[in-house]
PDB file of N, CA and C in Angstrom:
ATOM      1  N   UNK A   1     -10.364  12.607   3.791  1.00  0.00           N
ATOM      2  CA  UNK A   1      -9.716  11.320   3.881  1.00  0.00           C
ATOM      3  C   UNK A   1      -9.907  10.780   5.293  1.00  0.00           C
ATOM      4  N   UNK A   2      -9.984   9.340   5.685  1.00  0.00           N
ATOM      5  CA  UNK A   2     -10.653   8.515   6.938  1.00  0.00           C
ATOM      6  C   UNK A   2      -9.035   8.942   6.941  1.00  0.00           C
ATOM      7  N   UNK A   3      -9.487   8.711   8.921  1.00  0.00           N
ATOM      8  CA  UNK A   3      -8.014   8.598   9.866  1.00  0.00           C
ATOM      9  C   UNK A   3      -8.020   6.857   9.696  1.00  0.00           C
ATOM     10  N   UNK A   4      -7.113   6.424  10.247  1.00  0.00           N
ATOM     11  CA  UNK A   4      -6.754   4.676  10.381  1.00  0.00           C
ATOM     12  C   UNK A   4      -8.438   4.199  10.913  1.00  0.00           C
ATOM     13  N   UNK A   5      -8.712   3.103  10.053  1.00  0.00           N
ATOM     14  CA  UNK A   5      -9.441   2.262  10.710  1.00  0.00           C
ATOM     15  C   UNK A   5      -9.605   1.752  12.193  1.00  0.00           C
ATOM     16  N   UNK A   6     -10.553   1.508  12.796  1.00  0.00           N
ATOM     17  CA  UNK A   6     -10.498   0.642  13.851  1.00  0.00           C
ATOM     18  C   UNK A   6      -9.791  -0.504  13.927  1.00  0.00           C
ATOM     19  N   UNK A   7     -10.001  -1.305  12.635  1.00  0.00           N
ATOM     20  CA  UNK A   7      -9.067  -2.778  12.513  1.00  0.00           C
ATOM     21  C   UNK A   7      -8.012  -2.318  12.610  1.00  0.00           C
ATOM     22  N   UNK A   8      -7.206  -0.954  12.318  1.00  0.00           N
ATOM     23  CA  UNK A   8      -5.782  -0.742  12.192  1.00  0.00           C
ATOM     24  C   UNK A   8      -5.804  -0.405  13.920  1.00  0.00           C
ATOM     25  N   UNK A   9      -5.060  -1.671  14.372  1.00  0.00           N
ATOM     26  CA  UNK A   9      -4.712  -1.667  15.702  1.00  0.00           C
ATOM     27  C   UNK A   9      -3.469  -0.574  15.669  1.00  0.00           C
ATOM     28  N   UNK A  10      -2.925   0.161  16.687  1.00  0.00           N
ATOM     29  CA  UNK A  10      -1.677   0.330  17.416  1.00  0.00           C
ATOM     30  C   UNK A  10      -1.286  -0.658  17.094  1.00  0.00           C
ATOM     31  N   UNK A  11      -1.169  -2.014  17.418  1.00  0.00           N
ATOM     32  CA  UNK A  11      -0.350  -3.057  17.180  1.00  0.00           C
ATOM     33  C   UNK A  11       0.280  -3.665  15.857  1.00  0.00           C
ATOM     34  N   UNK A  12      -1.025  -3.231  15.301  1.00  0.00           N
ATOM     35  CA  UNK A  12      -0.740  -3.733  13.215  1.00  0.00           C
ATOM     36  C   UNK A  12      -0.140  -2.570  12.900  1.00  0.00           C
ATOM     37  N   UNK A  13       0.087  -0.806  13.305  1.00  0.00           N
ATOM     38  CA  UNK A  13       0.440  -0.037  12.729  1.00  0.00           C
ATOM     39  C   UNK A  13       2.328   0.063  12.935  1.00  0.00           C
ATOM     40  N   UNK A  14       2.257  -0.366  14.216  1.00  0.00           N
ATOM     41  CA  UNK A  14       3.663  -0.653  14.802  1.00  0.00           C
ATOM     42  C   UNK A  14       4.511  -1.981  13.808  1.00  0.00           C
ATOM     43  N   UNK A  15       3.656  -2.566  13.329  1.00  0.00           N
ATOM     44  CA  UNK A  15       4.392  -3.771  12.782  1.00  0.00           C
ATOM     45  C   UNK A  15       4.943  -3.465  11.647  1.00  0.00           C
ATOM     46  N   UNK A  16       3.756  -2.814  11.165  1.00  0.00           N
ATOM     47  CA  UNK A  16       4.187  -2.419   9.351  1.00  0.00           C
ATOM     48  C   UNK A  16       5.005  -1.032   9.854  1.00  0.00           C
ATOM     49  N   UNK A  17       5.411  -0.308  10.590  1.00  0.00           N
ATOM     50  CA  UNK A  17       6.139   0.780  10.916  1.00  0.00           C
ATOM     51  C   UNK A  17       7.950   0.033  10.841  1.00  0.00           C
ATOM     52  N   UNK A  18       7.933  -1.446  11.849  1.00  0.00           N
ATOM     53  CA  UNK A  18       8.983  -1.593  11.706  1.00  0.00           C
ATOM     54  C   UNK A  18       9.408  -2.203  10.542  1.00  0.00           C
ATOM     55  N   UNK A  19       8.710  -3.416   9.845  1.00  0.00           N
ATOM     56  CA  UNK A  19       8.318  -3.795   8.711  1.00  0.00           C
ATOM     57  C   UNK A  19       9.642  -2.361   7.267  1.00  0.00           C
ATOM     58  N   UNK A  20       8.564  -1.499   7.562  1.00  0.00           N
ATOM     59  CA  UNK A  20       9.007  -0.262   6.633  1.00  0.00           C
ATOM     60  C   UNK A  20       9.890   0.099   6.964  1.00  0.00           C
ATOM     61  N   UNK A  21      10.370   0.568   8.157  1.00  0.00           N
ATOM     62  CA  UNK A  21      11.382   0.881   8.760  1.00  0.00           C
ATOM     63  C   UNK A  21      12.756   0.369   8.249  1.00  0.00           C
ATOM     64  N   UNK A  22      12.680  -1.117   8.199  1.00  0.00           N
ATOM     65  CA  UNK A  22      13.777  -2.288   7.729  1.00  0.00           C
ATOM     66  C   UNK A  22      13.795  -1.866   6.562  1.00  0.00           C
ATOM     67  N   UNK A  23      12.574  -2.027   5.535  1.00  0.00           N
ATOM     68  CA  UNK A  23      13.194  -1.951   4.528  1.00  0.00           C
ATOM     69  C   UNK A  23      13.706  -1.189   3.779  1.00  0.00           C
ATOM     70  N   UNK A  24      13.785   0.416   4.078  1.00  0.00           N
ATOM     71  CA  UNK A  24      14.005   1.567   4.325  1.00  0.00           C
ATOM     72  C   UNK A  24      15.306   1.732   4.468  1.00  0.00           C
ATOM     73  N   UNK A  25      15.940   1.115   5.494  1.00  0.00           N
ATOM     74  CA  UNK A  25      17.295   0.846   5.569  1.00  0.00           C
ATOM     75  C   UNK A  25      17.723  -0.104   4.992  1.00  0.00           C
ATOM     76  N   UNK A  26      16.985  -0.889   3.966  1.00  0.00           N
ATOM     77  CA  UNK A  26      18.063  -1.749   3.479  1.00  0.00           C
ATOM     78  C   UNK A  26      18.015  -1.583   1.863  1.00  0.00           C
ATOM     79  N   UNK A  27      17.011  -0.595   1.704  1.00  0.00           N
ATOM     80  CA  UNK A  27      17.053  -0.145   0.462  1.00  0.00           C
ATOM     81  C   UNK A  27      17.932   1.398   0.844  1.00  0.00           C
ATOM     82  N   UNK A  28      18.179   1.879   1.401  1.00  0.00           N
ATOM     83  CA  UNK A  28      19.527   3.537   1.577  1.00  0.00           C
ATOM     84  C   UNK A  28      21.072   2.346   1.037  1.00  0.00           C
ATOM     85  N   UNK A  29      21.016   1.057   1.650  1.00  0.00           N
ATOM     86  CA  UNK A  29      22.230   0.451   2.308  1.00  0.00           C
ATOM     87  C   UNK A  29      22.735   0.325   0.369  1.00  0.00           C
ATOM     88  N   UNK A  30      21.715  -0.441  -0.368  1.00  0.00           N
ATOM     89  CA  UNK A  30      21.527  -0.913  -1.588  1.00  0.00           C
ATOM     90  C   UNK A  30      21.983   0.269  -2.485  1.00  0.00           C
ATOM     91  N   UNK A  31      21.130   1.110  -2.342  1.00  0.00           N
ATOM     92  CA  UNK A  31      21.239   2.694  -3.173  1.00  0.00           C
ATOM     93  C   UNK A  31      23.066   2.777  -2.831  1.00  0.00           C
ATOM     94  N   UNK A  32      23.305   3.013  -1.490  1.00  0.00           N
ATOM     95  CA  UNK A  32      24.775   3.596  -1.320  1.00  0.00           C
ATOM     96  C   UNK A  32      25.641   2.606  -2.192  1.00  0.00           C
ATOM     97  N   UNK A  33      25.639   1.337  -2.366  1.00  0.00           N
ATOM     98  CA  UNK A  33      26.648   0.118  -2.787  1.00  0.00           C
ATOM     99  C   UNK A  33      26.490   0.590  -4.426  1.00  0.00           C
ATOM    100  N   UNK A  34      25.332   0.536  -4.691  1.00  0.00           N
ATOM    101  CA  UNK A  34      25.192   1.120  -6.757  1.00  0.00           C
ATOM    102  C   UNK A  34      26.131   2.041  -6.229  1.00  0.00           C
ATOM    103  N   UNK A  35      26.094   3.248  -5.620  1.00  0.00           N
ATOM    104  CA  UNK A  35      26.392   4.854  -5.906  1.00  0.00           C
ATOM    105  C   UNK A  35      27.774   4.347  -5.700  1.00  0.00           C
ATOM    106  N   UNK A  36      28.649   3.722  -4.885  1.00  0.00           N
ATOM    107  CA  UNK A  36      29.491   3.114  -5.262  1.00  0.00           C
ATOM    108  C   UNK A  36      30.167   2.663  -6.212  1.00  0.00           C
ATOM    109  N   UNK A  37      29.181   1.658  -6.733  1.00  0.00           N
ATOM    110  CA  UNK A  37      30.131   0.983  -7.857  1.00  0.00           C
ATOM    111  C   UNK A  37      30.022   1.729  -9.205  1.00  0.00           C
ATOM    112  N   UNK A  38      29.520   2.973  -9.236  1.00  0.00           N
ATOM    113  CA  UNK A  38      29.473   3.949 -10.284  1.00  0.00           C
ATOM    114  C   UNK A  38      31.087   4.606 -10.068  1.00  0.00           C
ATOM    115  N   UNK A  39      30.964   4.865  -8.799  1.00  0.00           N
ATOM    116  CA  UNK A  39      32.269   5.761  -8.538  1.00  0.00           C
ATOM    117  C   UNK A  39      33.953   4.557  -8.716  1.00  0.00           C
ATOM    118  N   UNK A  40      33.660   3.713  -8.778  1.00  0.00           N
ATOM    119  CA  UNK A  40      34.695   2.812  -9.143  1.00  0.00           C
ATOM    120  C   UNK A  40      35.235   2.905 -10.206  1.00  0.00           C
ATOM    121  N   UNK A  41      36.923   2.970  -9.990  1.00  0.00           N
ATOM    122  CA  UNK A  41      37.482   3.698 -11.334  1.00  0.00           C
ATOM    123  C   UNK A  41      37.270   2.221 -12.469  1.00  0.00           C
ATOM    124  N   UNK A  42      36.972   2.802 -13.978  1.00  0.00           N
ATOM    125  CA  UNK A  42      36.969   1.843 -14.963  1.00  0.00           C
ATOM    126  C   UNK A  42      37.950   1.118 -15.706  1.00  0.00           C
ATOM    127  N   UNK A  43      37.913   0.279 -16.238  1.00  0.00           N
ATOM    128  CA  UNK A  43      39.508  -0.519 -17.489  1.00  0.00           C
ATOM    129  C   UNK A  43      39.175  -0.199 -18.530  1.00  0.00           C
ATOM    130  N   UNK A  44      40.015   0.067 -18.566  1.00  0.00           N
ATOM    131  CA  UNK A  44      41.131   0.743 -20.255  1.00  0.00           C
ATOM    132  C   UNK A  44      40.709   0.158 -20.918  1.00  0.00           C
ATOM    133  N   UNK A  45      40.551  -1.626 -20.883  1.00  0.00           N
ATOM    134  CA  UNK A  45      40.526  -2.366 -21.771  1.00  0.00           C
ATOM    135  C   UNK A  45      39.212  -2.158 -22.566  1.00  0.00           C
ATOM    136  N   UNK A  46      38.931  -2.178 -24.042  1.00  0.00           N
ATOM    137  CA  UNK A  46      37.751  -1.881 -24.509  1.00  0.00           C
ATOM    138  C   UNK A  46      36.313  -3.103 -24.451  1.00  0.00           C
ATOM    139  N   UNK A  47      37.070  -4.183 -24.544  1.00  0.00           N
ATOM    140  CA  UNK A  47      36.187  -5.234 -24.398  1.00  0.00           C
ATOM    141  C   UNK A  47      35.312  -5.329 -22.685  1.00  0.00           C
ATOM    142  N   UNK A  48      36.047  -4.937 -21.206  1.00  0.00           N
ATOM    143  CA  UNK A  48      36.000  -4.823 -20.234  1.00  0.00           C
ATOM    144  C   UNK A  48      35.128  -3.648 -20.380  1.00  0.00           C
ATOM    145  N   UNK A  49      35.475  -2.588 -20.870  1.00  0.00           N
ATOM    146  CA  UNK A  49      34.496  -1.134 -20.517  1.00  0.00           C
ATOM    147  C   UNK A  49      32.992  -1.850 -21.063  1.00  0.00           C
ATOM    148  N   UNK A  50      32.779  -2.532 -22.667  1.00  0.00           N
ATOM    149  CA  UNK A  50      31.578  -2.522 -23.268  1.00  0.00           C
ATOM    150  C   UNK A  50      30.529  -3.250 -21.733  1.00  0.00           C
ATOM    151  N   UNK A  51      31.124  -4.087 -21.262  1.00  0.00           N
ATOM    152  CA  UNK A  51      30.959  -4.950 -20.116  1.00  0.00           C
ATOM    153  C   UNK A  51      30.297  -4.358 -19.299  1.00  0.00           C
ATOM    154  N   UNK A  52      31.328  -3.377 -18.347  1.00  0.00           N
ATOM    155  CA  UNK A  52      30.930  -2.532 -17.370  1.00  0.00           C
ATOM    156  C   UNK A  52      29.707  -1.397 -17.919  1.00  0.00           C
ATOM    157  N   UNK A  53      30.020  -1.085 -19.404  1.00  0.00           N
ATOM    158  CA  UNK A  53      28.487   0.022 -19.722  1.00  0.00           C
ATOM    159  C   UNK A  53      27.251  -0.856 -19.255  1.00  0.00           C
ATOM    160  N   UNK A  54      27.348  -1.911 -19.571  1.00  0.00           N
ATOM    161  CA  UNK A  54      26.530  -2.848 -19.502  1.00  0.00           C
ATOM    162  C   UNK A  54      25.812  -2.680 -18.012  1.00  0.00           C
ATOM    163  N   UNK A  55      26.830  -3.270 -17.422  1.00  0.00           N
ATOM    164  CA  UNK A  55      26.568  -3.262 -15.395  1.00  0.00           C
ATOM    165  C   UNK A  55      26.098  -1.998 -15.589  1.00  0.00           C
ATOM    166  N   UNK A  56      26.496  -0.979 -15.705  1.00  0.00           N
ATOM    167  CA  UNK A  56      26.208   0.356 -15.203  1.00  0.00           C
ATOM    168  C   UNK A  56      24.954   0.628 -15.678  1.00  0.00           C
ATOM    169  N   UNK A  57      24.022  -0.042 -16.920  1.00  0.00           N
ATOM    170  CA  UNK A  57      23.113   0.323 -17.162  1.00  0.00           C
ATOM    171  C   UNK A  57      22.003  -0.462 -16.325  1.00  0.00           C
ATOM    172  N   UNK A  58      22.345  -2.081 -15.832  1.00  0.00           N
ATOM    173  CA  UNK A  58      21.572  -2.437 -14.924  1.00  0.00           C
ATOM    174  C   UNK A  58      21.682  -2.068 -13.696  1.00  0.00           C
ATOM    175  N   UNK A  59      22.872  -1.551 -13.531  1.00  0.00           N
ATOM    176  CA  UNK A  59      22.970  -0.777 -12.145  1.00  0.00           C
ATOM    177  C   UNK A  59      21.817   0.236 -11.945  1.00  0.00           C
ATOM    178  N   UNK A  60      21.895   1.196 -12.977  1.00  0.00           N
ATOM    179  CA  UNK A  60      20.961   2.459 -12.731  1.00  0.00           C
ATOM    180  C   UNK A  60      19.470   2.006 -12.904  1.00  0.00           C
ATOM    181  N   UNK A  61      19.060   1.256 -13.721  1.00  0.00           N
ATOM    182  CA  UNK A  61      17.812   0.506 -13.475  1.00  0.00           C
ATOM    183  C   UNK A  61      17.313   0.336 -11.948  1.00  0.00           C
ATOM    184  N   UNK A  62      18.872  -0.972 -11.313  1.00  0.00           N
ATOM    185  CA  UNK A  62      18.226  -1.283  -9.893  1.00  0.00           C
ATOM    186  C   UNK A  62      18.162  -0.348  -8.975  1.00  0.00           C
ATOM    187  N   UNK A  63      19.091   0.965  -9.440  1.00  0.00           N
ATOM    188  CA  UNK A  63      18.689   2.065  -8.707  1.00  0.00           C
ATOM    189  C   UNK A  63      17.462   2.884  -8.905  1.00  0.00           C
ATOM    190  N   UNK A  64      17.276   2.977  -9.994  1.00  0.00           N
ATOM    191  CA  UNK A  64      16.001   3.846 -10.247  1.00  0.00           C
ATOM    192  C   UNK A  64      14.601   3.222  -9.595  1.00  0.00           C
ATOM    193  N   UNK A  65      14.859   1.470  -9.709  1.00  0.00           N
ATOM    194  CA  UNK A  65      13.273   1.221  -9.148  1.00  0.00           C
ATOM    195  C   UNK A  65      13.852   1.294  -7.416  1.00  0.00           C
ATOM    196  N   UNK A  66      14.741   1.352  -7.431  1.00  0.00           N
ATOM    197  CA  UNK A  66      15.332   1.192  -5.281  1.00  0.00           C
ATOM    198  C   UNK A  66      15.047   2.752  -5.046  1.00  0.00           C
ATOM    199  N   UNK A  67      15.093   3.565  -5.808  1.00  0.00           N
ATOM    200  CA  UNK A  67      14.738   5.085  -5.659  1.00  0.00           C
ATOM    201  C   UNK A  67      12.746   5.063  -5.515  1.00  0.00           C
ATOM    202  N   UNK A  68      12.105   4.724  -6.462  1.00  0.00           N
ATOM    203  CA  UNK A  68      11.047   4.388  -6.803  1.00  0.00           C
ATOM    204  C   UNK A  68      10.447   3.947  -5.095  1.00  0.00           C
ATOM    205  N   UNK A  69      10.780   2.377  -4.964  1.00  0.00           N
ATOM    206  CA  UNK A  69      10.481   2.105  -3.578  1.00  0.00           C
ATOM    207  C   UNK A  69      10.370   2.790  -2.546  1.00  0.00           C
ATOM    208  N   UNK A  70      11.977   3.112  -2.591  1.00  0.00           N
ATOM    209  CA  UNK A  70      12.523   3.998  -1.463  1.00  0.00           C
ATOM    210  C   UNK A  70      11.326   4.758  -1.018  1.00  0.00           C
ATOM    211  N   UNK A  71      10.611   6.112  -1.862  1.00  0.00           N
ATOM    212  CA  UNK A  71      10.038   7.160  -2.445  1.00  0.00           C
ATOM    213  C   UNK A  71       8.506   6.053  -1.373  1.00  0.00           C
ATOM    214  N   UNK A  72       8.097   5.434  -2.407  1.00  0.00           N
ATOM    215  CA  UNK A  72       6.953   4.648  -1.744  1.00  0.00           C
ATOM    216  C   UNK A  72       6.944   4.410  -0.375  1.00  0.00           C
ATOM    217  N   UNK A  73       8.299   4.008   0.636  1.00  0.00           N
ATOM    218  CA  UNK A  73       8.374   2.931   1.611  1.00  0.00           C
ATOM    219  C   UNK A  73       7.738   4.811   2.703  1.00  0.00           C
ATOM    220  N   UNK A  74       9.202   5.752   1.938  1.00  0.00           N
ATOM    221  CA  UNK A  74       9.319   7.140   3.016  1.00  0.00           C
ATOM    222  C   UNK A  74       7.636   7.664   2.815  1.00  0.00           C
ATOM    223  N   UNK A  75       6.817   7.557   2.230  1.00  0.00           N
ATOM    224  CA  UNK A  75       5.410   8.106   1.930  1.00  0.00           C
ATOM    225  C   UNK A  75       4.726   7.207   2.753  1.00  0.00           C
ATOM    226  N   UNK A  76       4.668   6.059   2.794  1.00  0.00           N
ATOM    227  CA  UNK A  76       3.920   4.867   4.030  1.00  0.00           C
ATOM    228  C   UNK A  76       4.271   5.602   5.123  1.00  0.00           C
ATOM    229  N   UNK A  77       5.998   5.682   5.603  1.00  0.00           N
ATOM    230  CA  UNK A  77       5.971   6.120   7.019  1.00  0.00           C
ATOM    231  C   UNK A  77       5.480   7.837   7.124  1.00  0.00           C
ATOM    232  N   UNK A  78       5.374   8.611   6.456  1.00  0.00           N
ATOM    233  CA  UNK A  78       4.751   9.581   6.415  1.00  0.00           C
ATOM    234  C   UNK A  78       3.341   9.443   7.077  1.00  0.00           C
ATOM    235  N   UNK A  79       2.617   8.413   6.109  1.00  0.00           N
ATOM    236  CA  UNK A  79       1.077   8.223   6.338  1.00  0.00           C
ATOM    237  C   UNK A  79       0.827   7.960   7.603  1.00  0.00           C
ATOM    238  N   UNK A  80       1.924   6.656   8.108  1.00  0.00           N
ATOM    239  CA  UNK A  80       1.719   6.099   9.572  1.00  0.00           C
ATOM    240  C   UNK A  80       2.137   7.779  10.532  1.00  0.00           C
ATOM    241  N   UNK A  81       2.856   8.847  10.381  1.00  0.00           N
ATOM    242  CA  UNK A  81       2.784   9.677  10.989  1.00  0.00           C
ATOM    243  C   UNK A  81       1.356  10.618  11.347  1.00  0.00           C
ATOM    244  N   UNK A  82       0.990  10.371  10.274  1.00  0.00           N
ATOM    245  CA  UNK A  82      -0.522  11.601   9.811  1.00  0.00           C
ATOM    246  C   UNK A  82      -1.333  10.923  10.441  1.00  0.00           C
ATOM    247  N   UNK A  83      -1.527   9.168  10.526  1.00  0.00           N
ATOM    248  CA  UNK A  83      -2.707   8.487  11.023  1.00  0.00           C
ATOM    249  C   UNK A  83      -3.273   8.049   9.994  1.00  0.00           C
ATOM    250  N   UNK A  84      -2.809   7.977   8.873  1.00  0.00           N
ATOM    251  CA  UNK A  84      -3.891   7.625   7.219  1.00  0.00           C
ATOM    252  C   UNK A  84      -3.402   6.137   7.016  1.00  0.00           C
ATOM    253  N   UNK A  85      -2.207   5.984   7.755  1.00  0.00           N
ATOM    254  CA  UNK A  85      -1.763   5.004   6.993  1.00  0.00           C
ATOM    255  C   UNK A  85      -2.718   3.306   7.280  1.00  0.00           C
ATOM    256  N   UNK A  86      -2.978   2.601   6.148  1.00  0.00           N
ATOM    257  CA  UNK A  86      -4.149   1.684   5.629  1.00  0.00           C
ATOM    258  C   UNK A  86      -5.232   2.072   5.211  1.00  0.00           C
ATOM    259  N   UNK A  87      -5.338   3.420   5.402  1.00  0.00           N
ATOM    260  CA  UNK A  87      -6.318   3.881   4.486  1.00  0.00           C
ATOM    261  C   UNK A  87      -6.470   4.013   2.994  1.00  0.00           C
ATOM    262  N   UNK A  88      -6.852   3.562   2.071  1.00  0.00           N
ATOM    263  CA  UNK A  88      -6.530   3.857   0.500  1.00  0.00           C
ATOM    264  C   UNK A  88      -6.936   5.344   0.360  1.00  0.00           C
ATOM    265  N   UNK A  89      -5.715   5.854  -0.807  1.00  0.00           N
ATOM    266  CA  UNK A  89      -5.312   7.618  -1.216  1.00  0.00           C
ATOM    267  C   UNK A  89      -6.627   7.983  -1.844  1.00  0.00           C
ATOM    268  N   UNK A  90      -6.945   6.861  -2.552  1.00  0.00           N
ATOM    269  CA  UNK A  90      -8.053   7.138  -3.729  1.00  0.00           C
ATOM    270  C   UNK A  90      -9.431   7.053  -3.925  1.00  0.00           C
ATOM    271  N   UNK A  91      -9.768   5.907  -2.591  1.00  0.00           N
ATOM    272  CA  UNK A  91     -10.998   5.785  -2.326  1.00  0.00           C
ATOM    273  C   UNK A  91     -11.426   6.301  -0.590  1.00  0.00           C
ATOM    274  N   UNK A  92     -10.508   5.851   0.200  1.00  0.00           N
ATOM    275  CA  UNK A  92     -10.367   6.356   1.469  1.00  0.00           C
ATOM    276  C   UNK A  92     -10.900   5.141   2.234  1.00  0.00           C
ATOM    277  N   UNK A  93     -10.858   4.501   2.188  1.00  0.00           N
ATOM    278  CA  UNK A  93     -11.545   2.871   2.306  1.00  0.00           C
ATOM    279  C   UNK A  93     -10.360   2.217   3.205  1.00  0.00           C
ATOM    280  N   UNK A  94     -10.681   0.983   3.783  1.00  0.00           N
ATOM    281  CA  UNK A  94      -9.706   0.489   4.411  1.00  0.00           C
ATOM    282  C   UNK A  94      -8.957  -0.231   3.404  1.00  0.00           C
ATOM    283  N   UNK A  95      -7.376  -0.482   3.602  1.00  0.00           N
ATOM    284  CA  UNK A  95      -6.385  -1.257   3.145  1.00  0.00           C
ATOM    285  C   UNK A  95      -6.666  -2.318   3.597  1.00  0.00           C
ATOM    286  N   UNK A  96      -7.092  -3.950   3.009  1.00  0.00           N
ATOM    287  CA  UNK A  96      -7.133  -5.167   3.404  1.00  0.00           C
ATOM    288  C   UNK A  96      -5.621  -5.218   4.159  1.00  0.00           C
ATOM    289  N   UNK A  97      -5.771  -6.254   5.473  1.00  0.00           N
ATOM    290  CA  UNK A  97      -4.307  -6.591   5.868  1.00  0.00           C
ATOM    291  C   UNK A  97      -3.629  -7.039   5.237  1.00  0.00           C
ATOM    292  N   UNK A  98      -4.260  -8.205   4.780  1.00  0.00           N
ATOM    293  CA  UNK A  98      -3.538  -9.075   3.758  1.00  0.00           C
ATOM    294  C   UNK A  98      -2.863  -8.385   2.371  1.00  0.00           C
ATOM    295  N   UNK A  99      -3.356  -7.598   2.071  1.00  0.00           N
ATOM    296  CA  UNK A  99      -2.197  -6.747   1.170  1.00  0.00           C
ATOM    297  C   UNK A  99      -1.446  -5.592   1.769  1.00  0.00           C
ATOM    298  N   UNK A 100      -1.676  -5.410   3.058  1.00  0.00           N
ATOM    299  CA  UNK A 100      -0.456  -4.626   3.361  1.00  0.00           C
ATOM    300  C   UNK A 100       0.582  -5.364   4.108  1.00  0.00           C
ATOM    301  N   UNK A 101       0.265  -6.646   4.205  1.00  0.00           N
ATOM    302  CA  UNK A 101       1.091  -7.827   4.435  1.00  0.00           C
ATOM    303  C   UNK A 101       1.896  -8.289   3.195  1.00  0.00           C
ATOM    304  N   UNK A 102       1.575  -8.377   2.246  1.00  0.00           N
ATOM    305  CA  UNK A 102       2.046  -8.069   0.672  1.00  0.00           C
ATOM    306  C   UNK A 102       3.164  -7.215  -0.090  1.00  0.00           C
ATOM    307  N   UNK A 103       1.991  -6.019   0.156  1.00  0.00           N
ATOM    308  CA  UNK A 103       2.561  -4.631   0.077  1.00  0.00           C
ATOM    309  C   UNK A 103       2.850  -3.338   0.803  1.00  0.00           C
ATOM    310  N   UNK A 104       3.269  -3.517   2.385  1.00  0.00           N
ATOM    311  CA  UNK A 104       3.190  -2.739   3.270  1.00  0.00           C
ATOM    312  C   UNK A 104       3.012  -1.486   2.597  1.00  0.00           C
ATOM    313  N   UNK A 105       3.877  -0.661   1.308  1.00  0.00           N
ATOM    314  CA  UNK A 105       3.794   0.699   1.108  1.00  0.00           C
ATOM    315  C   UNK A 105       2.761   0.881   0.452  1.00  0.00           C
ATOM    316  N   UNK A 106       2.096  -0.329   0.184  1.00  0.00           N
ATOM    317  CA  UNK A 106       1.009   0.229  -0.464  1.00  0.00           C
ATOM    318  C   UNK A 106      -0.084   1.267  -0.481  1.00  0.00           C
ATOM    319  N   UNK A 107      -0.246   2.311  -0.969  1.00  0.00           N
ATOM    320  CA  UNK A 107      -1.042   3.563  -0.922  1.00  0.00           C
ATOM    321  C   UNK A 107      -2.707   3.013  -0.859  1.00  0.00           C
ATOM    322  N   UNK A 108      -2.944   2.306  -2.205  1.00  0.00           N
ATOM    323  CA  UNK A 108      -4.036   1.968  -2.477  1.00  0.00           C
ATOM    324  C   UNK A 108      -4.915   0.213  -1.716  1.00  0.00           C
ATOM    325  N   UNK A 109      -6.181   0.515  -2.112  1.00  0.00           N
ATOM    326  CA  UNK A 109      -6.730  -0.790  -1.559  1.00  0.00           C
ATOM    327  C   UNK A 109      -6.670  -1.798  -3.134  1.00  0.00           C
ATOM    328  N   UNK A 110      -6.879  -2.676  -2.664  1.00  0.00           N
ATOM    329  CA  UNK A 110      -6.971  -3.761  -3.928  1.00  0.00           C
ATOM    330  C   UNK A 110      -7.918  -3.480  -5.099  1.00  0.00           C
ATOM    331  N   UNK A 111      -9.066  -2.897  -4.833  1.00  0.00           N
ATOM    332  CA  UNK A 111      -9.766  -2.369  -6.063  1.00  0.00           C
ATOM    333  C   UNK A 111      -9.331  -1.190  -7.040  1.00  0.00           C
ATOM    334  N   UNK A 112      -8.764  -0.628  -5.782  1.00  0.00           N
ATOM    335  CA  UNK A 112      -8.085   0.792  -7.193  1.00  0.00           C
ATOM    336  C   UNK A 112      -7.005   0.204  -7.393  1.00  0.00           C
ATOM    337  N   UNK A 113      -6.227   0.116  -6.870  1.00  0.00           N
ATOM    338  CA  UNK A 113      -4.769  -0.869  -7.277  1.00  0.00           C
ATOM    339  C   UNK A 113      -5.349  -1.666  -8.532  1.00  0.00           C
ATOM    340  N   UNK A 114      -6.121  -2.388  -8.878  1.00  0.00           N
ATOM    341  CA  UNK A 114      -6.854  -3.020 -10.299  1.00  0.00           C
ATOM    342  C   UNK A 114      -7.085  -1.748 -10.881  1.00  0.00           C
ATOM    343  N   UNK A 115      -8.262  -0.866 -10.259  1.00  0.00           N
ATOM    344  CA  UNK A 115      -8.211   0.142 -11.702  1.00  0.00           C
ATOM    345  C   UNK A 115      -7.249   0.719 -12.150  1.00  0.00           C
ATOM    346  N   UNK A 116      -5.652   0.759 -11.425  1.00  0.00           N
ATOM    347  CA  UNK A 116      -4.752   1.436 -12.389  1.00  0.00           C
ATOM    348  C   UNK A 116      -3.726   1.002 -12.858  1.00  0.00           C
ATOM    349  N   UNK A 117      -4.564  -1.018 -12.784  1.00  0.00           N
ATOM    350  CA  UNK A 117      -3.475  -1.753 -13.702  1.00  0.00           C
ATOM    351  C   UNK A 117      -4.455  -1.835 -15.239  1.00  0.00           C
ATOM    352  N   UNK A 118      -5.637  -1.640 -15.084  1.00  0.00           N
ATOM    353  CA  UNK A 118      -6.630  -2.477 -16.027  1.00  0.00           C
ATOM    354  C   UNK A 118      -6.516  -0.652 -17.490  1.00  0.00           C
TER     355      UNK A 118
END
């Protein structure tokens, strides 16, 4: 696997570091508020509970893909540790900026990213 590109300045790696960084913390902040409102005691009332099953099932959704991310954002700053990071996992190729402007955690470059939507 290539170390960072030449185009991947110190300067572009620092950006998407803090970039990730943020969102990192504001997806823990998100996760803690669900894990929260799980732990919130429920109503008696039966019409109110069908309600809250309800929330609780979109709750765990927005947690599962904020877990998902999360998972993605902590693997970017990993990469930026190793030196890989803009490199694509799959081809080893450079990450266009413009999609890691997009998709900072993004693993892949835009062509495999297509082959493993197509």
């Amino acid at each position: 696997m290539q170390k960072q590109s030449s185009s991947q300045t110190t300067q572009h790696i620092e950006k998407y570091k803090a970039i990730l960084d943020q969102r990192r913390r504001e997806l823990e902040t998100r996760l803690q508020a669900i894990e929260h409102d799980f732990e919130e005691p429920r109503n008696p009332d039966d019409d109110d509970r069908a309600t809250e099953r309800n929330n609780d099932e979109v709750l765990e959704e927005l947690g599962e893909a904020g877990q998902k991310e999360l998972l993605a954002v902590q693997a970017a700053l990993d990469r930026i540790e190793a030196g890989t990071f803009g490199t694509c996992v799959k081809c080893g190729k450079p990450i266009g900026e413009k999609r890691l402007d997009a998709v900072p955690h993004t693993p892949f470059c835009q062509s495999c990213a297509q082959s493993f939507e197509a």
